[in-house]
N, C-alpha and C. Protein backbone atom coordinates (compact mmCIF):
# COMPACT_ATOMS: atom_id res chain seq x y z
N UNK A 1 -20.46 -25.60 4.13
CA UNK A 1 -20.50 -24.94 2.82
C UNK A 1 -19.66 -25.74 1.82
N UNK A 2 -20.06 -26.03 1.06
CA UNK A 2 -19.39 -27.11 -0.13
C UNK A 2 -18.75 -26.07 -1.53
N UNK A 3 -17.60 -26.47 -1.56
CA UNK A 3 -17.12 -25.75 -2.64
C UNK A 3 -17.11 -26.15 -4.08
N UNK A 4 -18.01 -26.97 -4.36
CA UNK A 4 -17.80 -27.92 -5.56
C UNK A 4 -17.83 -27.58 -6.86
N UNK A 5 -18.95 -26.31 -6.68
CA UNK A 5 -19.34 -25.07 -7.77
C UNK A 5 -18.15 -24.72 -7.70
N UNK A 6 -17.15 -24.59 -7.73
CA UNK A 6 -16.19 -23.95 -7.85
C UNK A 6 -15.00 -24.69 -8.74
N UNK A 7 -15.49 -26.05 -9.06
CA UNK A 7 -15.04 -26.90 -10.15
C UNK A 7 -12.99 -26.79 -9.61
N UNK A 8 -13.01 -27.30 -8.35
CA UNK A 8 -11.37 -27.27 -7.91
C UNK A 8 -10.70 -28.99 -8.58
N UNK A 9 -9.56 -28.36 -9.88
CA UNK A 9 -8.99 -29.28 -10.35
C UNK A 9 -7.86 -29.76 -9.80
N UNK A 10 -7.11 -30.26 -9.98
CA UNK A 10 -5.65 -30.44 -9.64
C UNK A 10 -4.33 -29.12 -10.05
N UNK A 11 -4.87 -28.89 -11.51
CA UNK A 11 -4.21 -27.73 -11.75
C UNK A 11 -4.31 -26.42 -11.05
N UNK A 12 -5.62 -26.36 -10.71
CA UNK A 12 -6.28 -24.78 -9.79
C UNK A 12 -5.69 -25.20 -8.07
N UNK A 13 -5.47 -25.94 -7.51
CA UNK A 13 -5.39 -26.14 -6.46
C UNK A 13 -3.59 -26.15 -6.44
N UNK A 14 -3.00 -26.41 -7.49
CA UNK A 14 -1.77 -26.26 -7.19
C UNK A 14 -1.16 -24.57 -7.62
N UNK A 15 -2.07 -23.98 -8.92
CA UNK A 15 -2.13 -22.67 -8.85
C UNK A 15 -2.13 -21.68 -7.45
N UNK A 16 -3.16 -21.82 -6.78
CA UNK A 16 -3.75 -21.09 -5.57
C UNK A 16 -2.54 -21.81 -4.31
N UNK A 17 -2.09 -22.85 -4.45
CA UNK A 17 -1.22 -23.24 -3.57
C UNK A 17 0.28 -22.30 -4.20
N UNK A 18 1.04 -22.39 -5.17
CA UNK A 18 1.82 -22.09 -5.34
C UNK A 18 1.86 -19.87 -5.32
N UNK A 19 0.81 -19.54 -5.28
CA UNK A 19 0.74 -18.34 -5.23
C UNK A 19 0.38 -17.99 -3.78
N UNK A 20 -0.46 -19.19 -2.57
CA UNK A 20 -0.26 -18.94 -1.02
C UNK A 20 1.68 -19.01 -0.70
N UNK A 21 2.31 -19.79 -1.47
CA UNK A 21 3.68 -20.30 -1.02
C UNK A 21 4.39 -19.10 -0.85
N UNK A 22 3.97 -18.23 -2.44
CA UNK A 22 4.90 -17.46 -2.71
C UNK A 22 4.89 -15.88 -2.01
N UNK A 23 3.43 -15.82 -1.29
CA UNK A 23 2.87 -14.94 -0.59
C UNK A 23 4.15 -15.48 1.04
N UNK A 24 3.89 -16.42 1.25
CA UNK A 24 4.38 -16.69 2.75
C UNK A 24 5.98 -16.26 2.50
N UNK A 25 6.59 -16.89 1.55
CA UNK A 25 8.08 -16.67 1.02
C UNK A 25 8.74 -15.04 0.94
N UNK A 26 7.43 -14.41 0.60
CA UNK A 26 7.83 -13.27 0.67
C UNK A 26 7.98 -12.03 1.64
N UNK A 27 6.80 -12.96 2.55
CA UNK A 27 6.74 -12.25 4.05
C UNK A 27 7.66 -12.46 4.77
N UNK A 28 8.19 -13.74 5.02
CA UNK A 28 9.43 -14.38 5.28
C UNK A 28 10.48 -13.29 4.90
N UNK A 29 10.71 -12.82 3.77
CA UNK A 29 12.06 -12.95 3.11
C UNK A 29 11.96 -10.68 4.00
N UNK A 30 10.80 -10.65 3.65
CA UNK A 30 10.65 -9.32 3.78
C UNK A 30 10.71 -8.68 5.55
N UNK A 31 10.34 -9.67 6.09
CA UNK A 31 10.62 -9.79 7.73
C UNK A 31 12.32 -9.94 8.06
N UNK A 32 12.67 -11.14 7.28
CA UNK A 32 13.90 -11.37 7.53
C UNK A 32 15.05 -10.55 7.20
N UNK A 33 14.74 -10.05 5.81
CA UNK A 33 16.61 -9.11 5.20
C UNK A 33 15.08 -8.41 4.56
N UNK A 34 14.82 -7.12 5.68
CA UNK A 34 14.44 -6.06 4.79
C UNK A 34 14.94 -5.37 3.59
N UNK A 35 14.51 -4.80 2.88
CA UNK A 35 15.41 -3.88 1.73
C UNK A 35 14.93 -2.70 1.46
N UNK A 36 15.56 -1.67 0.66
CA UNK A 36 14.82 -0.74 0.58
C UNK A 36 14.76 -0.80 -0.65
N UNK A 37 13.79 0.37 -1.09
CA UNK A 37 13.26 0.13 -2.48
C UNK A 37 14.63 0.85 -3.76
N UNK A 38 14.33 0.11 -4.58
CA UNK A 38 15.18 0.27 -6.25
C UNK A 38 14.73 1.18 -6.90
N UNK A 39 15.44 1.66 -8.02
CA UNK A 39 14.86 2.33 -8.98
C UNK A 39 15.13 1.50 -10.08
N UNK A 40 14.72 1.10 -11.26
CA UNK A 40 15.19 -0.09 -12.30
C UNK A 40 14.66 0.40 -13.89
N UNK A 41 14.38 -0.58 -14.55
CA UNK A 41 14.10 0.35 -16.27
C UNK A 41 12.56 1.07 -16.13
N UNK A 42 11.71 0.86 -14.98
CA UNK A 42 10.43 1.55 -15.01
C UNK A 42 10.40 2.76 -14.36
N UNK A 43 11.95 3.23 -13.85
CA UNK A 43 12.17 4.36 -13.09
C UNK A 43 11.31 5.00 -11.78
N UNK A 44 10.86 3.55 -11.49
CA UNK A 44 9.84 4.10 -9.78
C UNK A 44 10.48 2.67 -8.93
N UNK A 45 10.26 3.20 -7.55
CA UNK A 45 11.02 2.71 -6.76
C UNK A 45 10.21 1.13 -6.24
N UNK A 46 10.87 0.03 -6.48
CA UNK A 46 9.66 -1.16 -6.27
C UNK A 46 10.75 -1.95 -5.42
N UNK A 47 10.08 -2.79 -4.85
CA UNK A 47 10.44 -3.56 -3.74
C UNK A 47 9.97 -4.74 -3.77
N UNK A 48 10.81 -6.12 -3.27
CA UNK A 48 10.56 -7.68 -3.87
C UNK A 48 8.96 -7.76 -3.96
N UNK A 49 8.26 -7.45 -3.10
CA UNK A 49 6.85 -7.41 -3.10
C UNK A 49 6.08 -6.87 -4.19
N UNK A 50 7.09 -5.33 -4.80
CA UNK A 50 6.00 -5.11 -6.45
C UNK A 50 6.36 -6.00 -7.14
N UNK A 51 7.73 -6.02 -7.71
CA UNK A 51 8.33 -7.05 -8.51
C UNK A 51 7.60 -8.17 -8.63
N UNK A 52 7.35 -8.55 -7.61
CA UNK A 52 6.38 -10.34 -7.77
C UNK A 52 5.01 -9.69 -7.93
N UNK A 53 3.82 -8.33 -7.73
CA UNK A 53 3.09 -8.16 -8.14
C UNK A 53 3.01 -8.03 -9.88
N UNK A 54 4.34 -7.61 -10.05
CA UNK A 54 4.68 -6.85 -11.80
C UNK A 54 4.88 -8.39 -12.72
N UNK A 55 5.12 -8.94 -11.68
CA UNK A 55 5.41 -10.59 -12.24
C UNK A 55 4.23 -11.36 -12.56
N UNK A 56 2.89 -11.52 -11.48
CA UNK A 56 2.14 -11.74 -11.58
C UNK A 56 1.35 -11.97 -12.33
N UNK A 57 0.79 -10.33 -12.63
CA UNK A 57 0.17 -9.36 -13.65
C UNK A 57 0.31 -9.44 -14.49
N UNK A 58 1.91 -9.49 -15.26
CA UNK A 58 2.07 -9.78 -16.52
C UNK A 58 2.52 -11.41 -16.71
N UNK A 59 2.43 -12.21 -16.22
CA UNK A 59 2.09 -13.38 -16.17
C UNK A 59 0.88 -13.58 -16.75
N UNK A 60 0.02 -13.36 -15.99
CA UNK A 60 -1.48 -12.98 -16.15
C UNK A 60 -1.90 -13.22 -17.88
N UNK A 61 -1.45 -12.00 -18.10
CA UNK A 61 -1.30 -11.41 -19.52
C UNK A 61 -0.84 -12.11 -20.64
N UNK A 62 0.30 -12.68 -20.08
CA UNK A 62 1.30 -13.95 -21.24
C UNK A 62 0.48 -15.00 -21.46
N UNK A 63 -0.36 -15.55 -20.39
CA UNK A 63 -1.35 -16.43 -20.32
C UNK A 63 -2.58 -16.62 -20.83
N UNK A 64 -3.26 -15.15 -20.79
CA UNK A 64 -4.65 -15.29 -21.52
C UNK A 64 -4.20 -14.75 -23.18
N UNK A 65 -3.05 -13.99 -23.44
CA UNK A 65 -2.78 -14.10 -24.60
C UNK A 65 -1.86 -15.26 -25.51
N UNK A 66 -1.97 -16.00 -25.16
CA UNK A 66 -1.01 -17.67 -25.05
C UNK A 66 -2.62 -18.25 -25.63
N UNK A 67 -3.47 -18.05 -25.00
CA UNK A 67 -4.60 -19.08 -24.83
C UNK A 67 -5.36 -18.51 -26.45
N UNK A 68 -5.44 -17.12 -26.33
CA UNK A 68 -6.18 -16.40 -27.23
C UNK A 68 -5.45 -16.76 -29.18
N UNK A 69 -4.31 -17.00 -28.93
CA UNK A 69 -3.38 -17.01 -30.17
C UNK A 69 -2.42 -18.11 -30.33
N UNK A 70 -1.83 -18.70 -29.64
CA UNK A 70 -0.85 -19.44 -29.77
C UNK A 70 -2.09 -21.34 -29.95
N UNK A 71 -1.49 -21.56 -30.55
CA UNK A 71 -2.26 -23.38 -30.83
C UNK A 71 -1.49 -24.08 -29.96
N UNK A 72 -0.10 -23.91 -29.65
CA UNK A 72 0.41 -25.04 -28.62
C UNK A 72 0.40 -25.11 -26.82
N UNK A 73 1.06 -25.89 -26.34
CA UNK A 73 0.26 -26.23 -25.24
C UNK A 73 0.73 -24.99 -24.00
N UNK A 74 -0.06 -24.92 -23.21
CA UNK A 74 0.26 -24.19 -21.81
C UNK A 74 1.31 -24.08 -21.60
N UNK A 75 1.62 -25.35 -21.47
CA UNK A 75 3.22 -25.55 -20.39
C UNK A 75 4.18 -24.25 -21.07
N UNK A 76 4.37 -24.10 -22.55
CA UNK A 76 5.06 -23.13 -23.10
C UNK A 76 4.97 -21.81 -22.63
N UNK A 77 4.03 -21.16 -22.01
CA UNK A 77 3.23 -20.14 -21.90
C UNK A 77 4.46 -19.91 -20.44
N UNK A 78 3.97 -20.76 -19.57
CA UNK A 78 4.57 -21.02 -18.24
C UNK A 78 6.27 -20.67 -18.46
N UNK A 79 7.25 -21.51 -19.68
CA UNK A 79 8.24 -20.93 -20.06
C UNK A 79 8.63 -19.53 -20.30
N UNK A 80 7.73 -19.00 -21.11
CA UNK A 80 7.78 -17.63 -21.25
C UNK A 80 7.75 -16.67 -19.91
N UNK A 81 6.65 -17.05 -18.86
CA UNK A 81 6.67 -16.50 -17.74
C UNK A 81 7.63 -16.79 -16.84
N UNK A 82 8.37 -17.54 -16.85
CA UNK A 82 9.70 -17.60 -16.14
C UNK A 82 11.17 -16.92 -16.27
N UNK A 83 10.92 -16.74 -17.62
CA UNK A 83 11.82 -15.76 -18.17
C UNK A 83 11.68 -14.22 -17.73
N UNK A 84 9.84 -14.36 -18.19
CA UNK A 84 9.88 -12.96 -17.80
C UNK A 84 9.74 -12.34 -16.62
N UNK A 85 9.65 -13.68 -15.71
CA UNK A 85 9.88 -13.23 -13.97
C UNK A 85 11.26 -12.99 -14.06
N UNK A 86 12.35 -14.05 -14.19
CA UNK A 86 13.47 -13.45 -14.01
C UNK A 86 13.92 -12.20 -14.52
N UNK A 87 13.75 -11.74 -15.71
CA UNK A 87 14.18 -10.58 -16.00
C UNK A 87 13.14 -9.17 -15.15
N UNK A 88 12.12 -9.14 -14.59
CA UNK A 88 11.62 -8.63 -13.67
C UNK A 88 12.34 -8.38 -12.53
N UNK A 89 12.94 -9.62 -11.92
CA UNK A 89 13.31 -9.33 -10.73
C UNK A 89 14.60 -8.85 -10.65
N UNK A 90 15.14 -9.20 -12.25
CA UNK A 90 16.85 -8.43 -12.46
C UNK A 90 16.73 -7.15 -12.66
N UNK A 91 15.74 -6.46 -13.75
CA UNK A 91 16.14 -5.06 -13.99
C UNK A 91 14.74 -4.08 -13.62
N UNK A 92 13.91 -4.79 -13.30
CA UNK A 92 12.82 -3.79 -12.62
C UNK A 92 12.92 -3.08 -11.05
């Protein structure tokens, strides 16, 4: 089965790689020093596993609205989402 239709760039392949990494990292981390769940500014109880879903998602979001409005390049977009992972994983 050839995947070619599927137009795999350098950028998409390090995408889908860096989101398998972060999947394994977290199974890892979640096997290793369980935790129990937080309560944070969304007032429901989430655990490293939502947090990086809540990260994701609104990643997601920063991205196709980056693309939709902003004229300058990606990479900026990616800035913004780093920020807003960290502050995710601090107060959510």
């Amino acid at each position: 089965m050839s995947l070619a239709w599927m137009a795999w760039t350098g950028p998409t392949a390090i995408f889908f790689g860096v989101i398998a990494c972060l999947l394994l990292l977290f199974t890892f981390l979640g096997i290793r020093y369980p935790e129990t769940p937080r309560r944070g500014i969304l007032t429901i109880e989430t655990t490293r596993g939502d947090r990086l879903f809540i990260t994701l998602l609104g990643s997601a979001f920063i991205n196709a609205g980056w693309l939709a409005m902003a004229g300058l390049p990606q990479y900026w977009a990616l800035g913004i989402c780093a920020l807003y992972a960290v502050a995710v994983f601090r107060w959510v």
